[in-house]
Protein backbone atom coordinates (compact mmCIF):
# COMPACT_ATOMS: atom_id res chain seq x y z
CA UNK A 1 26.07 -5.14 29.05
CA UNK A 2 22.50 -5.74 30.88
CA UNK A 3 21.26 -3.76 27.54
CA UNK A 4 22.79 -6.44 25.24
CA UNK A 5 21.56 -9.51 27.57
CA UNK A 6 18.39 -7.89 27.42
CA UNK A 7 17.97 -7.47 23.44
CA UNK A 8 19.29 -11.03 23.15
CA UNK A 9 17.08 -12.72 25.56
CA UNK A 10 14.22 -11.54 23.60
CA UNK A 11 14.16 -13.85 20.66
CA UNK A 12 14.86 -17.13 22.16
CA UNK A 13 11.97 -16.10 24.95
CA UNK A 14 9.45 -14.96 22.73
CA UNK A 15 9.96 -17.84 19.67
CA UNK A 16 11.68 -20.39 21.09
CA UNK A 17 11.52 -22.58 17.92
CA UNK A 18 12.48 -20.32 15.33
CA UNK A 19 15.51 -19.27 17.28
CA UNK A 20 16.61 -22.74 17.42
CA UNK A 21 16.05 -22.77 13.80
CA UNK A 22 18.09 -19.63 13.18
CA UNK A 23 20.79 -21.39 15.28
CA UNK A 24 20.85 -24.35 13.41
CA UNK A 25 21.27 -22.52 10.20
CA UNK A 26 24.30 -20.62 11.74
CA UNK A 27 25.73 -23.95 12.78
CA UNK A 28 25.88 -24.99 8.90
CA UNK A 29 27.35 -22.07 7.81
CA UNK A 30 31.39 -21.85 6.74
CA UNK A 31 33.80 -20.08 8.89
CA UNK A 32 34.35 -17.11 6.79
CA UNK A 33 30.49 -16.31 6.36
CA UNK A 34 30.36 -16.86 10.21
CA UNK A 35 33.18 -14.41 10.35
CA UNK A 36 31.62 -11.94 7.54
CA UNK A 37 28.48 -11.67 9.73
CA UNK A 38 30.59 -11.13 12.92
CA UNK A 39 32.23 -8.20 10.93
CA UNK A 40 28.84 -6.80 10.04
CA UNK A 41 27.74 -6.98 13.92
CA UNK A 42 31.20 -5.30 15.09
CA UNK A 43 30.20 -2.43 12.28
CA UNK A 44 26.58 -2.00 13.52
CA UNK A 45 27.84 -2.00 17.20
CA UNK A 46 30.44 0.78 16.39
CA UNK A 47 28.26 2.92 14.49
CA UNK A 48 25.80 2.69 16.65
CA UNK A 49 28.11 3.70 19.67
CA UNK A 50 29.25 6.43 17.49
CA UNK A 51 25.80 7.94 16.68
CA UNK A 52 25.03 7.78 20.69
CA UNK A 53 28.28 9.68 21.34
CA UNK A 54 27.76 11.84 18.47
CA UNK A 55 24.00 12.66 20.02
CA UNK A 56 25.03 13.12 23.37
C-alpha cells in the first residue's frame, strides 16, 4: 500500500499542472471508458502480482 501511495504521489508532485490536466480529461470521459481503463489497471496490477510471485 505505501508502494502504491508512493508511485502515485509522484506525478501530481513533480508536474503539478499536467496532472491536473490529465484529471480533467478523465473527468470528461464516459463511464464505460472510465470503466475500460479501470479494467486495464486491475489487469496490469494482477499480472504484475503474478510475475512477482512467479519470481519469488
Amino acid at each position: 500500500m505505501g508502494l502504491m501511495l508512493l508511485l502515485e504521489g509522484i506525478i501530481p508532485f513533480l508536474f503539478p499542472r499536467r496532472w491536473r490536466d490529465i484529471v480533467n480529461r478523465v473527468i470528461q470521459l464516459s463511464d464505460g471508458q472510465i470503466r475500460f481503463l479501470g479494467l486495464i489497471a486491475l489487469m496490469g496490477g494482477l499480472a504484475s502480482l503474478a510475475l512477482v510471485n512467479f519470481y519469488s
